[in-house]
Protein backbone atom coordinates (compact mmCIF):
# COMPACT_ATOMS: atom_id res chain seq x y z
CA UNK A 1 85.04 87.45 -9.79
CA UNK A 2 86.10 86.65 -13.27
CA UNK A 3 84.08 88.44 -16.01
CA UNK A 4 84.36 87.50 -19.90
CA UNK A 5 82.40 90.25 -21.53
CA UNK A 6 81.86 90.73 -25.48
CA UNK A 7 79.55 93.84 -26.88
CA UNK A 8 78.75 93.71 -30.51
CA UNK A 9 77.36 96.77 -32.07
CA UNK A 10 76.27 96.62 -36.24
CA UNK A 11 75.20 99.41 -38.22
CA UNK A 12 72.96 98.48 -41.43
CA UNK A 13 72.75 101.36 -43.72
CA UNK A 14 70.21 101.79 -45.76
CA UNK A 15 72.76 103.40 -48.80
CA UNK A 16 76.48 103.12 -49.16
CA UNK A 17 78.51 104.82 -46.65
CA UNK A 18 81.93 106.15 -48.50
CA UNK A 19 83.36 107.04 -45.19
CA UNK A 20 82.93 107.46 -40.95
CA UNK A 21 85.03 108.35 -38.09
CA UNK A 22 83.72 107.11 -34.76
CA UNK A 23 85.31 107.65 -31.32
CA UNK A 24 84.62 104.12 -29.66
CA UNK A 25 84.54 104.05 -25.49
CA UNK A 26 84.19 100.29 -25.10
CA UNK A 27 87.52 99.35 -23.09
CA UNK A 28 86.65 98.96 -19.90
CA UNK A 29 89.01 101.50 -17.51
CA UNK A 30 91.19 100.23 -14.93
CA UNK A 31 89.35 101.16 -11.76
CA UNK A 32 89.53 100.55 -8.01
CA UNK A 33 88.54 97.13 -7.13
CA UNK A 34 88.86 95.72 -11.00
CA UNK A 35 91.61 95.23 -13.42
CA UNK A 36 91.54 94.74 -17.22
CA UNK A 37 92.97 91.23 -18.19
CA UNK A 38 92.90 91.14 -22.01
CA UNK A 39 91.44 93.31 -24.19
CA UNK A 40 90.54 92.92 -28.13
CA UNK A 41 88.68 94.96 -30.85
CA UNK A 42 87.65 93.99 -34.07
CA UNK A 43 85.81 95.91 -36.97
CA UNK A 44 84.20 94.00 -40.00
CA UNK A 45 84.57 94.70 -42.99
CA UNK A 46 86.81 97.50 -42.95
CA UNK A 47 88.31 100.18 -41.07
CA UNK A 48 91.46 101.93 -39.24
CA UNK A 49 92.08 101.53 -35.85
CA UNK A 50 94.53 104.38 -33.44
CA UNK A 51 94.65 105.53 -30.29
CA UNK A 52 92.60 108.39 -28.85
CA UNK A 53 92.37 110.66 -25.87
CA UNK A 54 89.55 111.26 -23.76
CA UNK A 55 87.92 115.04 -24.39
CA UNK A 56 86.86 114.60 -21.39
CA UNK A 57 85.90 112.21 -18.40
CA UNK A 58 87.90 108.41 -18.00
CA UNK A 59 87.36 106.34 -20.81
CA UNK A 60 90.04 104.14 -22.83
CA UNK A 61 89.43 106.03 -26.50
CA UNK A 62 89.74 104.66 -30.21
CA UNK A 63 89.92 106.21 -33.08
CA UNK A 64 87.77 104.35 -35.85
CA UNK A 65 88.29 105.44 -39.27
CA UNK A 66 85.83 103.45 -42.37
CA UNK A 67 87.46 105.06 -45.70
CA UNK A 68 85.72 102.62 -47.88
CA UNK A 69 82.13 101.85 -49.11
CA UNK A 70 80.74 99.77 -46.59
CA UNK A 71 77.07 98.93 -46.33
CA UNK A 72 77.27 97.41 -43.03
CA UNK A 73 79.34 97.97 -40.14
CA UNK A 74 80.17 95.52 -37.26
CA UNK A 75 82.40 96.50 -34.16
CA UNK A 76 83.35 93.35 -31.54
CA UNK A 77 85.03 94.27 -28.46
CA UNK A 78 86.07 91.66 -26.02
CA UNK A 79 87.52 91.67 -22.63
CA UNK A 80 88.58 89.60 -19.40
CA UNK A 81 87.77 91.94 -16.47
CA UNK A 82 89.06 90.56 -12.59
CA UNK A 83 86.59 93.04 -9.89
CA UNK A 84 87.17 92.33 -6.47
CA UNK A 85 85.37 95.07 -4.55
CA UNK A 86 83.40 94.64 -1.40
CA UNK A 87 80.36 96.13 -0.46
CA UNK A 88 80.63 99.58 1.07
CA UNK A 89 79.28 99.85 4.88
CA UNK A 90 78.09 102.77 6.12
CA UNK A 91 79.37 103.89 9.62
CA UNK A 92 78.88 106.53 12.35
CA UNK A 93 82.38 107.79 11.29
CA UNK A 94 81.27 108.90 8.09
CA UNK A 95 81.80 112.26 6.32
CA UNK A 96 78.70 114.59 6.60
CA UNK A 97 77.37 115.44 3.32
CA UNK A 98 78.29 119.24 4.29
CA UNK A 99 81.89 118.10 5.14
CA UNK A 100 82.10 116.17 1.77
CA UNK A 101 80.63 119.31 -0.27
CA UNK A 102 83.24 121.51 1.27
CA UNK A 103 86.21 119.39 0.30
CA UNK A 104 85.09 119.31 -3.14
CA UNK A 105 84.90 122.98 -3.48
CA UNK A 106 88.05 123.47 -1.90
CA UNK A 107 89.59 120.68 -4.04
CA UNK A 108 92.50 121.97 -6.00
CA UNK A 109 92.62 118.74 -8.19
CA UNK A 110 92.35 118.81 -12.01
CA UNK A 111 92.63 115.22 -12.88
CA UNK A 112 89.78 113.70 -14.99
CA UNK A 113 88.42 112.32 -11.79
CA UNK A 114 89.13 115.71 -9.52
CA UNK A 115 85.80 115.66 -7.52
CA UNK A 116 84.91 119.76 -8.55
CA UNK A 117 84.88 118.73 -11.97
CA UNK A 118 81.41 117.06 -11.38
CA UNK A 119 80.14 119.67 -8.94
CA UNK A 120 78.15 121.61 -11.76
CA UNK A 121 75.25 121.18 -14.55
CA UNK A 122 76.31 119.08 -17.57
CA UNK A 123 74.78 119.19 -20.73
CA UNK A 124 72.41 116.61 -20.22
CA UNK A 125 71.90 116.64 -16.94
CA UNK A 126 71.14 120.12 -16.13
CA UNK A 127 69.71 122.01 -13.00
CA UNK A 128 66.57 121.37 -11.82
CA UNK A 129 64.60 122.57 -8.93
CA UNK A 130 61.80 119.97 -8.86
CA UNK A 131 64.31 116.93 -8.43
CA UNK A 132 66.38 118.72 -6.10
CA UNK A 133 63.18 119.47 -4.01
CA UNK A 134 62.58 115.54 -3.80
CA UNK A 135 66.16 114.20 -3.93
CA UNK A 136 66.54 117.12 -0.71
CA UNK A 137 64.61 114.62 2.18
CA UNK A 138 67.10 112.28 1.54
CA UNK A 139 70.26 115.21 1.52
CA UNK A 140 70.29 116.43 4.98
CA UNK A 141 73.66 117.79 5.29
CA UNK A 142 74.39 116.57 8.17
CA UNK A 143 73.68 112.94 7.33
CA UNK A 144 76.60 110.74 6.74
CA UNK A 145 77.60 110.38 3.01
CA UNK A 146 77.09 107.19 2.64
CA UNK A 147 74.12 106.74 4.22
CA UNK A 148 72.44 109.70 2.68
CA UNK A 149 73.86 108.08 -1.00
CA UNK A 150 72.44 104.79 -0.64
CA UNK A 151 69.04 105.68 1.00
CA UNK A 152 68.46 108.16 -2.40
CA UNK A 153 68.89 105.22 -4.16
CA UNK A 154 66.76 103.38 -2.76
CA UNK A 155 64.17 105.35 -2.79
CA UNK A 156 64.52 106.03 -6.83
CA UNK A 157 63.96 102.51 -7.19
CA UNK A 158 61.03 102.49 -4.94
CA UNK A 159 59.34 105.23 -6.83
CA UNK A 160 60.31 105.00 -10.78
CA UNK A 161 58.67 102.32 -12.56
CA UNK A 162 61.56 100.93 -15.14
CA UNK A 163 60.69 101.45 -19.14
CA UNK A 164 62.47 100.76 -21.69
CA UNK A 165 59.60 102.43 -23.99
CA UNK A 166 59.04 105.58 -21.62
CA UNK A 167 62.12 107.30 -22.72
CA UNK A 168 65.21 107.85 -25.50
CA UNK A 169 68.62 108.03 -24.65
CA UNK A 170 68.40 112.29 -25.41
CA UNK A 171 65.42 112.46 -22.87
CA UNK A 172 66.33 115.13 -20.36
CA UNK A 173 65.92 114.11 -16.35
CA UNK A 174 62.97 116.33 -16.26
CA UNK A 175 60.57 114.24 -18.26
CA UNK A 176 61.44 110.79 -16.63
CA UNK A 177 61.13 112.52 -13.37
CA UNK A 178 57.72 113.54 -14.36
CA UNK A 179 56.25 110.11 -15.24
CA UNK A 180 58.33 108.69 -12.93
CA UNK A 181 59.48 105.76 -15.43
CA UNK A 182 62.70 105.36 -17.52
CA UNK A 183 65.54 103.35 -17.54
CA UNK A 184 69.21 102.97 -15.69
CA UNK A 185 70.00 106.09 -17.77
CA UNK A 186 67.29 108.47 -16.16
CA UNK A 187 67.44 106.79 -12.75
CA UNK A 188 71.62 107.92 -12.98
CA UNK A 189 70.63 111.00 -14.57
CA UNK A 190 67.79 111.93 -11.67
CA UNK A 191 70.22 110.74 -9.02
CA UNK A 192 72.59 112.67 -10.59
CA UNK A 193 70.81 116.23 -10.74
CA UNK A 194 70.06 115.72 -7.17
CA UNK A 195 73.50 115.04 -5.48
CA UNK A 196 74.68 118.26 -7.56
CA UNK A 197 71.87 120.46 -6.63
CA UNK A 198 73.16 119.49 -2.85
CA UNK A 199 76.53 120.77 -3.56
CA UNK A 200 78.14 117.03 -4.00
CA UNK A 201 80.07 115.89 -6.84
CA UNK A 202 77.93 112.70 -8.87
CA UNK A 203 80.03 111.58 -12.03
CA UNK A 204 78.45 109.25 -14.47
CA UNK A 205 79.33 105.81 -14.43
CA UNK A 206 79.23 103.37 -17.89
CA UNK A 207 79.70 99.92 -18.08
CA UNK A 208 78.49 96.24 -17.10
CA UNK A 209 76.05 94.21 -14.49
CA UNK A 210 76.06 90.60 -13.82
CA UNK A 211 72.68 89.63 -14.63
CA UNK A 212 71.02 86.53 -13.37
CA UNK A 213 68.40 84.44 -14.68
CA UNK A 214 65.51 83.22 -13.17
CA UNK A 215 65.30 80.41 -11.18
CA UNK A 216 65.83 77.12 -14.08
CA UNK A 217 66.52 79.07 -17.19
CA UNK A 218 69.41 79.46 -19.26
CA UNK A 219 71.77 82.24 -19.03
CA UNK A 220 71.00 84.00 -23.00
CA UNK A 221 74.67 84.64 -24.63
CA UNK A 222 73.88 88.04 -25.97
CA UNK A 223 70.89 89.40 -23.87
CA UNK A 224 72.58 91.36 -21.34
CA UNK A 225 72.74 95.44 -21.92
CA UNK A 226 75.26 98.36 -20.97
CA UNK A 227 73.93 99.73 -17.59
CA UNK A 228 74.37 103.15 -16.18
CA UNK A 229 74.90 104.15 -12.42
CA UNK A 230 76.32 106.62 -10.26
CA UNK A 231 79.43 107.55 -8.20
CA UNK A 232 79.33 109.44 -5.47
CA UNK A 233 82.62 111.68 -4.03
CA UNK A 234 82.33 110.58 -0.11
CA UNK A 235 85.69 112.17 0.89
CA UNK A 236 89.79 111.84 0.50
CA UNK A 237 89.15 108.59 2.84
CA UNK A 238 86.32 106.97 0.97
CA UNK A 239 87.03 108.49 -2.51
CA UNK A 240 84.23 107.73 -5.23
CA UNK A 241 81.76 105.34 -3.77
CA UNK A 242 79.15 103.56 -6.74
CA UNK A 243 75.59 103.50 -6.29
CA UNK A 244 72.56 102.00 -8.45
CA UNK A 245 69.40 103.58 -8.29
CA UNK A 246 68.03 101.49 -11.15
CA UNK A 247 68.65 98.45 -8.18
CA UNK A 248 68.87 99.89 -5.58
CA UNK A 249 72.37 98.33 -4.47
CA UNK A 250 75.69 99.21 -3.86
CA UNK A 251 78.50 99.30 -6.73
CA UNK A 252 80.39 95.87 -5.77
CA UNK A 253 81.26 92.29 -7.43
CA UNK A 254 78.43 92.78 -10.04
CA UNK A 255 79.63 95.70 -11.77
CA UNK A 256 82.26 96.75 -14.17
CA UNK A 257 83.03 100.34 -14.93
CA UNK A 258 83.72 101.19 -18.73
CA UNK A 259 83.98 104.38 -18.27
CA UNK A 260 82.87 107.56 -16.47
CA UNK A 261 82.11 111.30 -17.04
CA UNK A 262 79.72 114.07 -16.11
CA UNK A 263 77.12 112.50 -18.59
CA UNK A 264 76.58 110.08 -20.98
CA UNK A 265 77.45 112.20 -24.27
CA UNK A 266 81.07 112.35 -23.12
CA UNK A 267 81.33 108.53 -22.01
CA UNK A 268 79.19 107.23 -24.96
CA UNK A 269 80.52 103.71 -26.25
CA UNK A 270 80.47 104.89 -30.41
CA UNK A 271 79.53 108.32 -31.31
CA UNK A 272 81.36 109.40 -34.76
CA UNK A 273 80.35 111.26 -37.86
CA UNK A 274 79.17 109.00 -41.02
CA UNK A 275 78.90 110.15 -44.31
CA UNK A 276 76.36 108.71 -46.79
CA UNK A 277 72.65 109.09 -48.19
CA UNK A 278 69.83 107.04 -46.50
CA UNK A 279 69.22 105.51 -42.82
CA UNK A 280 70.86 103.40 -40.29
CA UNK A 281 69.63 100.93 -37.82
CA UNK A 282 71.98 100.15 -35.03
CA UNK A 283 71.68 96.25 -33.09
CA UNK A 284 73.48 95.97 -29.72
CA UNK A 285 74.48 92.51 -28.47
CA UNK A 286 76.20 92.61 -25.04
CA UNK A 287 77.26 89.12 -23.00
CA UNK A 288 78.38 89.41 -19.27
CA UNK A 289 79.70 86.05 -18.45
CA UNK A 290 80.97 85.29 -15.14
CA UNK A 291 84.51 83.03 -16.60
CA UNK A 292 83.47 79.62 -14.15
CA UNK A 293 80.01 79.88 -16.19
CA UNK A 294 81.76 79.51 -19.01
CA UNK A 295 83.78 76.55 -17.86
CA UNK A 296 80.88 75.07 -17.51
């Protein structure tokens, strides 16, 4: 599959902003089972664009620099993306979960995507004993790792009611746990807290789903979203394995990874510093189009 995708983020200030530097996440990383195509970034009215380097996690970084008075800020990032990934199958032959955690701890690599490097408590995702109490039925260490993965997932979709109003993107897994409602964030994040508690590394994942209308309406060019999910260290033989809670599905043809880390405030498409008097309000446009729809 064939994915043209284009995320547009504007900031409207409510004074003059005399100057920001942002760190901007939104290339998408090449990843197994996709490959980056084209790539292009644009900023409107003004600013500097250079390379950066990830502090930490995968993600493509650049440096955005706005050294004159702007009073609105727009940032268009474009990209082809080719994913060809099938559909993982679970199988007798499987890892246990307790063989999987024991690799990981004995794991002597220190690459961004070294699987002890998401064995522990992040800042936003930190311990907690009531979600690894209910993550735990599903955890049986004996249970084959991808079987265990995908039947937590399931079961956070069964249970959480998704709501966009029930929670804000600094909302810590504890509270969405406890109304059980959120969105793909908290699902990840819940997930997340879980598979660590268990001893198993769970990075967070950042990027794209292939949404579908319903049945007779019109794809919307711009109505799509960033989505959130998980990836789940089954093993030097399976390697990282992507799961969606929110959907309850594997991570296959649908999905394109942006970027990954142990949380979303290291893998956050624009975070920066802005200096200037009065407020902002941020709009997000995001378009996931497969590249035959747009043929058509």
């Amino acid at each position: 599959m064939i994915y043209d995708i284009r995320h547009v983020t504007r900031f409207d200030y409510g004074g003059q902003v005399k100057f920001a530097r942002c760190n901007l996440r939104l290339k998408p990383i090449d990843w197994p089972g996709q490959r980056l195509e084209s790539y292009s970034l644009g900023v409107e009215p003004a600013g500097r664009l250079s390379p950066g380097r990830a502090e930490a996690g995968l993600a493509n970084v650049t440096r955005l620099v706005v050294d004159s008075p702007v009073r609105t800020l727009t940032i268009d990032s474009c990209a082809r993306v080719v994913v060809d990934r099938l559909v993982p199958i679970p199988s007798p032959t499987d890892p246990t979960l307790a063989e999987v955690a024991a690799w990981a701890r004995d794991s002597r690599d220190l690459s961004a995507m070294g699987p002890a490097n998401y064995l522990f408590p992040s800042p936003l995702i930190p311990l907690d004993a009531a979600i690894a109490d209910w993550c735990a039925r599903d955890l049986d260490p004996a249970r084959g790792a991808l079987d265990a993965g995908i039947a937590l997932a399931r079961r956070i979709e069964a249970e959480f009611t998704f709501d966009a109003t029930a929670t804000l993107v600094d909302t810590i897994p504890h509270h969405a746990f406890l109304q059980r409602k959120g969105v793909c964030q908290d699902f990840a994040q819940i997930m997340i807290t879980g598979l660590r508690a268990a001893g198993l590394p769970a990075a967070y994942a950042s990027g794209y789903i292939r949404t579908i209308p319903p049945p007779g309406k019109p794809r919307l060019v711009g109505a799509d979203a960033t989505h959130a999910w998980v990836l789940l260290w089954c093993g030097p033989h399976h390697g990282w394995v992507g799961l969606d809670p929110t959907n309850a599905i594997w991570m296959a043809s649908d999905h394109i990874v942006m970027a990954v880390g142990r949380d979303y405030a290291e893998i956050a498409p624009v975070d920066g510093v802005v200096l200037g008097s009065g407020a902002q309000a941020m709009d997000v446009s995001v378009d996931v189009a497969p590249v035959e729809d747009v043929a058509a």
